[in-house]
N, C-alpha and C. Protein backbone atom coordinates (compact mmCIF):
# COMPACT_ATOMS: atom_id res chain seq x y z
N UNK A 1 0.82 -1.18 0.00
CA UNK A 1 0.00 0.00 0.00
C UNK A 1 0.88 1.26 0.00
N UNK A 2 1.74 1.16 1.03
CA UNK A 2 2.90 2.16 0.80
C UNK A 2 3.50 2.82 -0.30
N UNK A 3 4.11 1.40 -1.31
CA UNK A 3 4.73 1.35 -2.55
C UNK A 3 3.69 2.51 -3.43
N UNK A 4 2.45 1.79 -3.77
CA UNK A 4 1.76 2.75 -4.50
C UNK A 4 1.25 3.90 -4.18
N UNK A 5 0.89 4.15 -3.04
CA UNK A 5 0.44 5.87 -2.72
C UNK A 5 1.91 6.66 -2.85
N UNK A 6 3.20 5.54 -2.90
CA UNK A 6 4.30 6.55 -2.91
C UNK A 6 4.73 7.11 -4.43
N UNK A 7 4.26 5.69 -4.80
CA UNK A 7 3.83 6.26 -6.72
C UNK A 7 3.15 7.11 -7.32
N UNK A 8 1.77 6.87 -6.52
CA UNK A 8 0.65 8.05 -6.77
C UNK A 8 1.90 9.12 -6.61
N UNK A 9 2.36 9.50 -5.51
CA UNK A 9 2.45 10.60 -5.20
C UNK A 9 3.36 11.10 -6.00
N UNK A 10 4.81 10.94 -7.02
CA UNK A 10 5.43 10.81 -7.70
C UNK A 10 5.18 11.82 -8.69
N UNK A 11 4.25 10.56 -8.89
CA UNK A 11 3.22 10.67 -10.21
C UNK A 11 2.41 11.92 -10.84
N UNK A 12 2.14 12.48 -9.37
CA UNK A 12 1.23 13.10 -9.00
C UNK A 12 2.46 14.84 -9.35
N UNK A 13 3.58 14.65 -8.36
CA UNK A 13 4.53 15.82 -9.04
C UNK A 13 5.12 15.82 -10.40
N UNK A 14 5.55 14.29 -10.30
CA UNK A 14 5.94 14.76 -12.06
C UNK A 14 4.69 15.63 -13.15
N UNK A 15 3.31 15.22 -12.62
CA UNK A 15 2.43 15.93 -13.93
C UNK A 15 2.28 17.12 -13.50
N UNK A 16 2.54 17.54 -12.14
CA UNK A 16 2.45 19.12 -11.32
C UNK A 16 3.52 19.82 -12.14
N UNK A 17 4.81 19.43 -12.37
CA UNK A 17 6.16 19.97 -12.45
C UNK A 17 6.19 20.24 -14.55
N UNK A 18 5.05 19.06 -14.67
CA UNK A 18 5.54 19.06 -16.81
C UNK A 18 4.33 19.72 -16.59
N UNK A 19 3.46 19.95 -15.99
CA UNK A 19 1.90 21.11 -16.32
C UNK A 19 3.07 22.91 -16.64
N UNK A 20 3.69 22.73 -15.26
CA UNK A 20 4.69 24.22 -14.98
C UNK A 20 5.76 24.35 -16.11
N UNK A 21 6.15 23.69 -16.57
CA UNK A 21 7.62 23.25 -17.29
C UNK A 21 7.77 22.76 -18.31
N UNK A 22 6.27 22.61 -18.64
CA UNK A 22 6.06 21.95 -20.00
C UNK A 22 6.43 22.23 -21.32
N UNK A 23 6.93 23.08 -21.44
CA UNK A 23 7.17 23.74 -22.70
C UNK A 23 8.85 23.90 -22.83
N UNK A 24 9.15 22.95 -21.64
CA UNK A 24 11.49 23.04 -21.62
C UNK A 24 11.37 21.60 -21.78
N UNK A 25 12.26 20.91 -22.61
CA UNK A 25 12.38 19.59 -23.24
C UNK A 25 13.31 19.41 -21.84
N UNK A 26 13.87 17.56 -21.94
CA UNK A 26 15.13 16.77 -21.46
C UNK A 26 16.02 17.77 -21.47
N UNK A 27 16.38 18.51 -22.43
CA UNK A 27 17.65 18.73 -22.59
C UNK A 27 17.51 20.54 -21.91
N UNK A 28 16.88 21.35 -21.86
CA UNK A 28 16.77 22.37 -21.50
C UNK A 28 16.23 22.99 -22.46
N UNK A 29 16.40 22.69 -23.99
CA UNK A 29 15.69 23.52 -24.92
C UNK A 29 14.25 23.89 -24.80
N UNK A 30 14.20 25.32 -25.16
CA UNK A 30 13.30 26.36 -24.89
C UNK A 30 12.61 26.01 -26.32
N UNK A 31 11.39 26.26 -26.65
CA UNK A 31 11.06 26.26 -27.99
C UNK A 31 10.78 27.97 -28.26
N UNK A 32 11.15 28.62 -29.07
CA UNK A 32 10.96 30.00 -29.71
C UNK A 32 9.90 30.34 -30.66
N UNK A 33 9.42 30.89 -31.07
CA UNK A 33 8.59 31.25 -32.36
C UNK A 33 9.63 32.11 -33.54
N UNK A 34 9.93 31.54 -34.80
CA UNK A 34 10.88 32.67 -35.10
C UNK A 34 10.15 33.47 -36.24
N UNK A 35 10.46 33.26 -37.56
CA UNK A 35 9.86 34.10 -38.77
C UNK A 35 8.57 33.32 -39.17
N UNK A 36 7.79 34.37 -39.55
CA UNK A 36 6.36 33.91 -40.03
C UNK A 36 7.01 32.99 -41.13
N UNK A 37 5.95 32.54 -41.62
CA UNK A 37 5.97 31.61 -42.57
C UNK A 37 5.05 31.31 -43.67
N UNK A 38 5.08 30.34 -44.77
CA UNK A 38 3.88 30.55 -46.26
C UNK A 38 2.97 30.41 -45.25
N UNK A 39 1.49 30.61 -46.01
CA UNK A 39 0.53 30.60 -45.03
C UNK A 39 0.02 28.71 -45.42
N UNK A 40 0.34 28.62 -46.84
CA UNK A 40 -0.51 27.30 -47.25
C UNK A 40 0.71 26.32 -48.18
N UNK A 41 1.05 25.00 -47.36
CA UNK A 41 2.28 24.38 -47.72
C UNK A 41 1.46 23.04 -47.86
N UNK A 42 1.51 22.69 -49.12
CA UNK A 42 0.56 21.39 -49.37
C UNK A 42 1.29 19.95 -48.84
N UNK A 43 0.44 19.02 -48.62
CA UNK A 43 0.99 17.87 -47.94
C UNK A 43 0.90 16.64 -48.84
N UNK A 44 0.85 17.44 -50.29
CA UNK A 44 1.04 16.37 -51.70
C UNK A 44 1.06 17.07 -52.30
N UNK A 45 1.72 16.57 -53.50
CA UNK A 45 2.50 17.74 -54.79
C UNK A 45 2.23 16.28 -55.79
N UNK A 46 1.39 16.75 -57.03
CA UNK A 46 1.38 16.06 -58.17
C UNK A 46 2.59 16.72 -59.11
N UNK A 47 3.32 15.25 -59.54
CA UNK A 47 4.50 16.04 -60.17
C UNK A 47 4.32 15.36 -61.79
N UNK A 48 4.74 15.66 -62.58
CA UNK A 48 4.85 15.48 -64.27
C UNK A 48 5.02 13.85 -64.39
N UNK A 49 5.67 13.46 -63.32
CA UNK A 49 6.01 11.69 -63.26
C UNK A 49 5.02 10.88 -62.02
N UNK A 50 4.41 11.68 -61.74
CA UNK A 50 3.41 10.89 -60.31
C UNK A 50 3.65 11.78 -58.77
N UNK A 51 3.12 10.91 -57.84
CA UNK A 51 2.31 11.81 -56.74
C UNK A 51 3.84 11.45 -55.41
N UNK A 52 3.88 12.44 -54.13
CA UNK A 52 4.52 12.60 -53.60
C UNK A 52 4.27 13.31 -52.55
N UNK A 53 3.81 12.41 -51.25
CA UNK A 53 2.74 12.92 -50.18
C UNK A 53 3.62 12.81 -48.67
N UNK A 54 3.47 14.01 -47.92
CA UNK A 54 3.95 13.91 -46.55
C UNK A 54 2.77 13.45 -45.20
N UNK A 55 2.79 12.61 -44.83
CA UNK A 55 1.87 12.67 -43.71
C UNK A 55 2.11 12.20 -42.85
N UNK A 56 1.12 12.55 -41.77
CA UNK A 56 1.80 12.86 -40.09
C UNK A 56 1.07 10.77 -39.55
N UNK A 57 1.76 9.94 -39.20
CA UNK A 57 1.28 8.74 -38.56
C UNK A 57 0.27 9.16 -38.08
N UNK A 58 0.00 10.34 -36.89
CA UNK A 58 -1.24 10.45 -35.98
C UNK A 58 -1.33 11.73 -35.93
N UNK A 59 -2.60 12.02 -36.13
CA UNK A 59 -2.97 13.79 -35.71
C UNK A 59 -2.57 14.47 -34.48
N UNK A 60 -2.62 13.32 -33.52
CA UNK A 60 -2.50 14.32 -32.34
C UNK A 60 -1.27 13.38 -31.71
N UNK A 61 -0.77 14.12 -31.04
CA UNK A 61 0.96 12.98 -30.10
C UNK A 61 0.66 14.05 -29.12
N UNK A 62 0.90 13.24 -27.78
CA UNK A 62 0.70 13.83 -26.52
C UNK A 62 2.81 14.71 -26.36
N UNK A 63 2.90 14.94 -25.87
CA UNK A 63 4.21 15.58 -25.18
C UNK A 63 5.28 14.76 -24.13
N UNK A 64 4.49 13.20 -24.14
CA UNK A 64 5.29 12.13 -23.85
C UNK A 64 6.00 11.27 -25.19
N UNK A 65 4.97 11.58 -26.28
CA UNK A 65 5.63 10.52 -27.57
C UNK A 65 6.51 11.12 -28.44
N UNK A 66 7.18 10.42 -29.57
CA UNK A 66 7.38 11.13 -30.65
C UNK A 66 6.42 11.53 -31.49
N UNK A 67 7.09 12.17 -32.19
CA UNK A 67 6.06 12.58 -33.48
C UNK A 67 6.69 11.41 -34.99
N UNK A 68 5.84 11.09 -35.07
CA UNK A 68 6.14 9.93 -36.54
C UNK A 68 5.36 10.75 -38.13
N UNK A 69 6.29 10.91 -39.27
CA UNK A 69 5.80 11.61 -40.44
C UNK A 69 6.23 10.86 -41.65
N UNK A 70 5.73 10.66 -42.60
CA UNK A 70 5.74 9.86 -43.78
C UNK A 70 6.27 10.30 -45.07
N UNK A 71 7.04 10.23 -45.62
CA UNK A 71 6.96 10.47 -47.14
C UNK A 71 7.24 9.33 -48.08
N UNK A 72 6.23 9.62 -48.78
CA UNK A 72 5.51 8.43 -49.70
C UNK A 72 5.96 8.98 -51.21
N UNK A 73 7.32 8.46 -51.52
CA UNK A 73 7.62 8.89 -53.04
C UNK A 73 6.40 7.98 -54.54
N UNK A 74 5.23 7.88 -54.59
CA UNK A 74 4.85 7.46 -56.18
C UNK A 74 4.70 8.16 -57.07
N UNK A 75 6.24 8.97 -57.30
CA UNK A 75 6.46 9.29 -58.72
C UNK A 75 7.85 8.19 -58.78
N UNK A 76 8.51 8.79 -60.29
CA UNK A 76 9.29 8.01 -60.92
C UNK A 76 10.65 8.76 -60.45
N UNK A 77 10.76 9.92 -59.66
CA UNK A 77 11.43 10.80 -59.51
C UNK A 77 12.48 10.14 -58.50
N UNK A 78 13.95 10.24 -57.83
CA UNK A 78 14.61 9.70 -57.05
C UNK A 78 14.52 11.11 -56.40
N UNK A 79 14.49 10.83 -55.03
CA UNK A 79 14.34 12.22 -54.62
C UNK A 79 15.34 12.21 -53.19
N UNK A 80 16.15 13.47 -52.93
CA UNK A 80 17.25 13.51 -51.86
C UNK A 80 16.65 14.42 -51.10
N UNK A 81 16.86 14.05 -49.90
CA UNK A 81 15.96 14.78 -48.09
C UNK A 81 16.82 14.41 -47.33
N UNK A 82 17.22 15.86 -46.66
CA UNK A 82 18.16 16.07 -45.82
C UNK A 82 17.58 15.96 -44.63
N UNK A 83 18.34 15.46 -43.37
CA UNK A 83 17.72 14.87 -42.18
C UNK A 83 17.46 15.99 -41.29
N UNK A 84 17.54 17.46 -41.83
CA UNK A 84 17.05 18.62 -41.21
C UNK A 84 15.64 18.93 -41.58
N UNK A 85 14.51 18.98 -40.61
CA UNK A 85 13.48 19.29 -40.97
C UNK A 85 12.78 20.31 -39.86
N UNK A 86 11.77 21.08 -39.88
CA UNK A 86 11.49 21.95 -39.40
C UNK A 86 9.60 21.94 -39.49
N UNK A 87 9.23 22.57 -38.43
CA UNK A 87 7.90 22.51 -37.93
C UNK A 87 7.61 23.82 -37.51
N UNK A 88 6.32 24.28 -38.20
CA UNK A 88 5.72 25.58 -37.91
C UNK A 88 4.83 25.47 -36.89
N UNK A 89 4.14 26.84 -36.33
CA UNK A 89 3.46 26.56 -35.29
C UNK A 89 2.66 27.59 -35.20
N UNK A 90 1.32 27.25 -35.43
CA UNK A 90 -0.31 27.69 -35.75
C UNK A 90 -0.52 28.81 -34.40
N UNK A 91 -0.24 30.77 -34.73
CA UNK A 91 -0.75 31.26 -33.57
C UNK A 91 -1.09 32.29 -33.89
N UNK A 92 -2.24 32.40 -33.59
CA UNK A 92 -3.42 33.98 -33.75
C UNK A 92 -3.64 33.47 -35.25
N UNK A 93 -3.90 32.54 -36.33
CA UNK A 93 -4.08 32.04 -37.67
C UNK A 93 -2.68 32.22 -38.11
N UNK A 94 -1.45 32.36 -37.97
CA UNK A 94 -0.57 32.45 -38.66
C UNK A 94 0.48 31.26 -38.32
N UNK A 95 1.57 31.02 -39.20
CA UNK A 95 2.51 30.33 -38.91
C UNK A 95 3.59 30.88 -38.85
N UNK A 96 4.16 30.52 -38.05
CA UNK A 96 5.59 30.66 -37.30
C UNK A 96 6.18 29.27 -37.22
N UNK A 97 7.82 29.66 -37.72
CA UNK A 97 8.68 28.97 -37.35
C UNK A 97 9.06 28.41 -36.46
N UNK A 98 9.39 26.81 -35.80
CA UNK A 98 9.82 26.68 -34.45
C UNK A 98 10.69 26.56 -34.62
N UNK A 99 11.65 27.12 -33.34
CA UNK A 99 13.22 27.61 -32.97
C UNK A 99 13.10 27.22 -32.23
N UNK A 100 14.34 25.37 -32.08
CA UNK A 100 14.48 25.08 -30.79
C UNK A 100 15.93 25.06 -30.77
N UNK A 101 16.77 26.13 -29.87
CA UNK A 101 18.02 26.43 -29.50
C UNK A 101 19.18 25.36 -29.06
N UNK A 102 19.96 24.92 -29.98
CA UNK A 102 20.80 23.72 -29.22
C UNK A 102 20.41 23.03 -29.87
N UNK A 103 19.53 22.84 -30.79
CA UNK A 103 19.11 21.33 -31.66
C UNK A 103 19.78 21.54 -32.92
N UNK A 104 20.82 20.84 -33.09
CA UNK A 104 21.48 20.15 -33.73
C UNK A 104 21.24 19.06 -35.21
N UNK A 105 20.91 18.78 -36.38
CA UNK A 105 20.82 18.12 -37.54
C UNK A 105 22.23 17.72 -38.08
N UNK A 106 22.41 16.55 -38.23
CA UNK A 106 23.72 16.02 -38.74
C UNK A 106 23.41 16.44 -40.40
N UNK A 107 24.57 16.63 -40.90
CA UNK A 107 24.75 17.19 -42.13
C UNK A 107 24.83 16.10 -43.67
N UNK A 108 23.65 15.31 -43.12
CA UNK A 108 24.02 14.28 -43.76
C UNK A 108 22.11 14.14 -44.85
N UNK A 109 22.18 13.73 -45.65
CA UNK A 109 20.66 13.25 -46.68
C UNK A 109 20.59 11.87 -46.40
N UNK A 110 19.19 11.38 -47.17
CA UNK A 110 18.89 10.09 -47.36
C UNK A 110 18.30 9.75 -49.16
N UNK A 111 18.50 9.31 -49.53
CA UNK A 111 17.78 9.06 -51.09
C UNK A 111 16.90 8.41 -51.24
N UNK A 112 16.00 8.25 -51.63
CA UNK A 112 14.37 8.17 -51.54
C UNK A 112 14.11 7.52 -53.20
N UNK A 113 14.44 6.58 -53.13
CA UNK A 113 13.90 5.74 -54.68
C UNK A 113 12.77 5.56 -54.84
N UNK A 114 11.82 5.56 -56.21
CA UNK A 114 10.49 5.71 -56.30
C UNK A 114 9.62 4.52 -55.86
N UNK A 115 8.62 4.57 -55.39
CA UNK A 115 7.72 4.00 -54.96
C UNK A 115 8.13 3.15 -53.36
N UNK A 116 9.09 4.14 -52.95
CA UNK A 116 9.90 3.88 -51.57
C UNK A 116 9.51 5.19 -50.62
N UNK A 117 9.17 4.69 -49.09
CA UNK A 117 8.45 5.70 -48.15
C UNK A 117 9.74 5.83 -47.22
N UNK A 118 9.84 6.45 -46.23
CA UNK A 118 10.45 6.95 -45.25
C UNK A 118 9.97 8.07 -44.20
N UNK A 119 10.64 6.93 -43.14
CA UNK A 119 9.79 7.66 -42.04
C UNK A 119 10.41 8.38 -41.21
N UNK A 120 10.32 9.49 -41.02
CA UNK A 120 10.93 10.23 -39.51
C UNK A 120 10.22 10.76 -38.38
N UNK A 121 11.17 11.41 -36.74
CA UNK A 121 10.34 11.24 -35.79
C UNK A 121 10.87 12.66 -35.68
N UNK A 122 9.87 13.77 -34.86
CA UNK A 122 10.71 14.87 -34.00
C UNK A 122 9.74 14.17 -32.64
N UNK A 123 11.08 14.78 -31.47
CA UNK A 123 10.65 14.61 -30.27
C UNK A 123 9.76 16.02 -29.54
N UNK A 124 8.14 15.54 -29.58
CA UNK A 124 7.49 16.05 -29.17
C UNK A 124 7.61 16.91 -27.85
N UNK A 125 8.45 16.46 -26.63
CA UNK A 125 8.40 17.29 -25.61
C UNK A 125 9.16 18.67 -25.44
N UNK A 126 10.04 18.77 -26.94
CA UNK A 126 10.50 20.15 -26.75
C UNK A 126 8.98 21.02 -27.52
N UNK A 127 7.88 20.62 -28.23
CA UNK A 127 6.67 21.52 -28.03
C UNK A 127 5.82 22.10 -26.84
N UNK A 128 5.35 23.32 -27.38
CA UNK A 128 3.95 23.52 -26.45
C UNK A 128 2.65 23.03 -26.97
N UNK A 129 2.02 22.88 -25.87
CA UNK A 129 0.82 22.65 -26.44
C UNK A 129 0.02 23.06 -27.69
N UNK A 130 -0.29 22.75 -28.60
CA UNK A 130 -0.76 23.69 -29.87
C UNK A 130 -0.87 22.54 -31.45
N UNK A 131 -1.53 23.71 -32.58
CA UNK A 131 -1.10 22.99 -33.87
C UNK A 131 0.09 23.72 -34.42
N UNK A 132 0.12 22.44 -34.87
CA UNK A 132 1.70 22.38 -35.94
C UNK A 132 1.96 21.83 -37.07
N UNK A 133 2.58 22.26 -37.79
CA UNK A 133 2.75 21.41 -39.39
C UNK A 133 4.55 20.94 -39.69
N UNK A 134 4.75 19.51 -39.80
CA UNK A 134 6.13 19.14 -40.09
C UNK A 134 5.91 19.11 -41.07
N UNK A 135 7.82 20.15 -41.68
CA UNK A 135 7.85 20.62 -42.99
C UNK A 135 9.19 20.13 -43.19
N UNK A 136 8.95 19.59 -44.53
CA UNK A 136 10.17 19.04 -45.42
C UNK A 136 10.16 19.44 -46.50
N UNK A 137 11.87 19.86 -46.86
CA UNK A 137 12.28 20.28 -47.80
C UNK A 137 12.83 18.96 -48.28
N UNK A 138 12.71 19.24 -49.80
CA UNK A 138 13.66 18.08 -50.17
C UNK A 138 13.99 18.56 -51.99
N UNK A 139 14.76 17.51 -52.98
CA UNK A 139 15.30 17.78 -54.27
C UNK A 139 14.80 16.67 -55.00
N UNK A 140 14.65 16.68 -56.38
CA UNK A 140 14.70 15.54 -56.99
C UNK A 140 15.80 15.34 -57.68
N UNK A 141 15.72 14.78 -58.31
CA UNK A 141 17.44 14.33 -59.26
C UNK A 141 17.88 15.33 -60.57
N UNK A 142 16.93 16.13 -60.62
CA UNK A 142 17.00 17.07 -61.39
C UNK A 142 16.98 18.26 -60.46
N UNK A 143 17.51 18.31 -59.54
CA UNK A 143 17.46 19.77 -58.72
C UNK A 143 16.38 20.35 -58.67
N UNK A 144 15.33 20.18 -58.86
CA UNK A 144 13.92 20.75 -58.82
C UNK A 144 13.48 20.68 -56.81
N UNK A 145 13.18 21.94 -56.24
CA UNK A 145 13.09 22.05 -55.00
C UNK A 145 11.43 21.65 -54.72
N UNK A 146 11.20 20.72 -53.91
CA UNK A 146 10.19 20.35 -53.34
C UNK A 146 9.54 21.28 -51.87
N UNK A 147 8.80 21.00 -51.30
CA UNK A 147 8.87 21.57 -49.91
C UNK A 147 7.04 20.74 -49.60
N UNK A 148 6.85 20.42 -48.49
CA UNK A 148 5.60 19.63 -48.01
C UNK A 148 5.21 19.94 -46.55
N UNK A 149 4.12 19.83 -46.27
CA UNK A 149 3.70 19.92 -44.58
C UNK A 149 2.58 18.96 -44.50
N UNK A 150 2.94 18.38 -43.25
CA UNK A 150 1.48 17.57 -42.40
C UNK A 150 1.48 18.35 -41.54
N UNK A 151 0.03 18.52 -41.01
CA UNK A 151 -0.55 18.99 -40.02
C UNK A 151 -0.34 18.10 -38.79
N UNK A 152 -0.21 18.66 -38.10
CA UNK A 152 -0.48 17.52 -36.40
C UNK A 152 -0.81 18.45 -35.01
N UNK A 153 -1.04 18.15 -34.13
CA UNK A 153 -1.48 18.64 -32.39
C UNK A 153 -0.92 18.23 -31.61
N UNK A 154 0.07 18.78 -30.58
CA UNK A 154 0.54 18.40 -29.55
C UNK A 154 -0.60 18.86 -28.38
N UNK A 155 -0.95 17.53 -27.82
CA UNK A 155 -1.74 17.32 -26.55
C UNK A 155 -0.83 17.24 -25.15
N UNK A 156 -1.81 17.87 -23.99
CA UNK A 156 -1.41 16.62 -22.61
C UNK A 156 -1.57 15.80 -22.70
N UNK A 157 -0.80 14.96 -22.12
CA UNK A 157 -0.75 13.39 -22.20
C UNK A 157 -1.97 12.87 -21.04
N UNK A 158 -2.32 11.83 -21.69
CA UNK A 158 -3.76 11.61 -20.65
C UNK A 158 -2.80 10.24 -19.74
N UNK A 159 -3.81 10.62 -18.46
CA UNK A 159 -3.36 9.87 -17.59
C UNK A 159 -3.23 8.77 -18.29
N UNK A 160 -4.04 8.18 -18.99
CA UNK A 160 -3.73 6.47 -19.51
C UNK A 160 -2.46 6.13 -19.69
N UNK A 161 -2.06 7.15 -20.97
CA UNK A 161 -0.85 7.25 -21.31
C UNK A 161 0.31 7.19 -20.40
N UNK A 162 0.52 7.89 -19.13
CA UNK A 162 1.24 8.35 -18.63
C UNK A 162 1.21 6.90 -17.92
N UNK A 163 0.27 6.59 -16.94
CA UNK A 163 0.69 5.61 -16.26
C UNK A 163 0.82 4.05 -17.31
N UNK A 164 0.77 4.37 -18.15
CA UNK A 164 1.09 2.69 -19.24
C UNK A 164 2.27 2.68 -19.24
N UNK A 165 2.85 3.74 -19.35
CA UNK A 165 4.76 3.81 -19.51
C UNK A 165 5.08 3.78 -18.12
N UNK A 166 4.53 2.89 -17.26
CA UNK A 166 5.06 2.02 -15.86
C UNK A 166 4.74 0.82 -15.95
N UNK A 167 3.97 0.15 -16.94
CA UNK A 167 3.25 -1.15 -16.97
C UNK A 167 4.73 -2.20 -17.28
């Protein structure tokens, strides 16, 4: 009985302390708002050789998960995406840039052969609560510049959530 009311109680500060603090990741990073941004960044582009779609795994990721995003090459196009990607952030109707200070992208691409997907994650707890769109830039083999957004929502994490990651 001990054990668990001492859990409850834990439990109980850690969601007191990420309610207050919620918006400073693991690492200390602050998230910023920086330069506005397009207002309308499509999340599929029909291209001269076939279709080429970004989308978010799940609409909403609480501030305990990652964020999981898709790109689905069916054109004929080979297409190169650099492992730097960037996420706007929906406020008063506009978008803004997120600036998270100290975050780091290795300087490195991936190549994307046709009718081949790839998936990447950003870690949700350097967000605030809010909507957001992950945006990728990317090239095709002809240097032709791409650019895409999925929409997604960073939530509180519901108790379910929270206490399953003790199960």
């Amino acid at each position: 009985m001990k054990i668990a009311r001492t859990l409850i109680l834990i439990l109980g500060i850690f969601i007191i302390l990420f309610c207050i603090f919620g918006y400073i990741d693991y690492n200390g990073q602050k998230m910023e708002l920086g330069a506005k941004q397009e207002k309308n960044i499509p999340s599929s582009i029909n291209t001269d050789r076939g279709t080429i779609t970004l989308s978010a795994v799940s609409k909403k990721y609480d501030k305990t998960q990652f964020g999981f995003f898709v790109i689905q090459n069916n054109s004929t196009h080979t297409l190169t995406i650099p492992y730097e990607n960037t996420a706007d952030h929906l406020k008063d109707g506009k978008w803004y840039k997120v600036v998270l200070n100290g975050l780091e992208f290795p300087d490195k691409t991936i190549t994307l052969k046709p009718g081949k997907s790839f998936k990447q994650d950003i870690a949700t707890p350097n967000y605030k609560v809010g909507k957001y769109r992950f945006v990728q830039h990317f090239k095709d083999e002809n240097g032709k510049e791409y650019v895409l957004a999925a929409p997604f929502e960073i939530v509180w994490p519901s108790l379910k959530n929270v206490l399953g990651q003790f199960d």
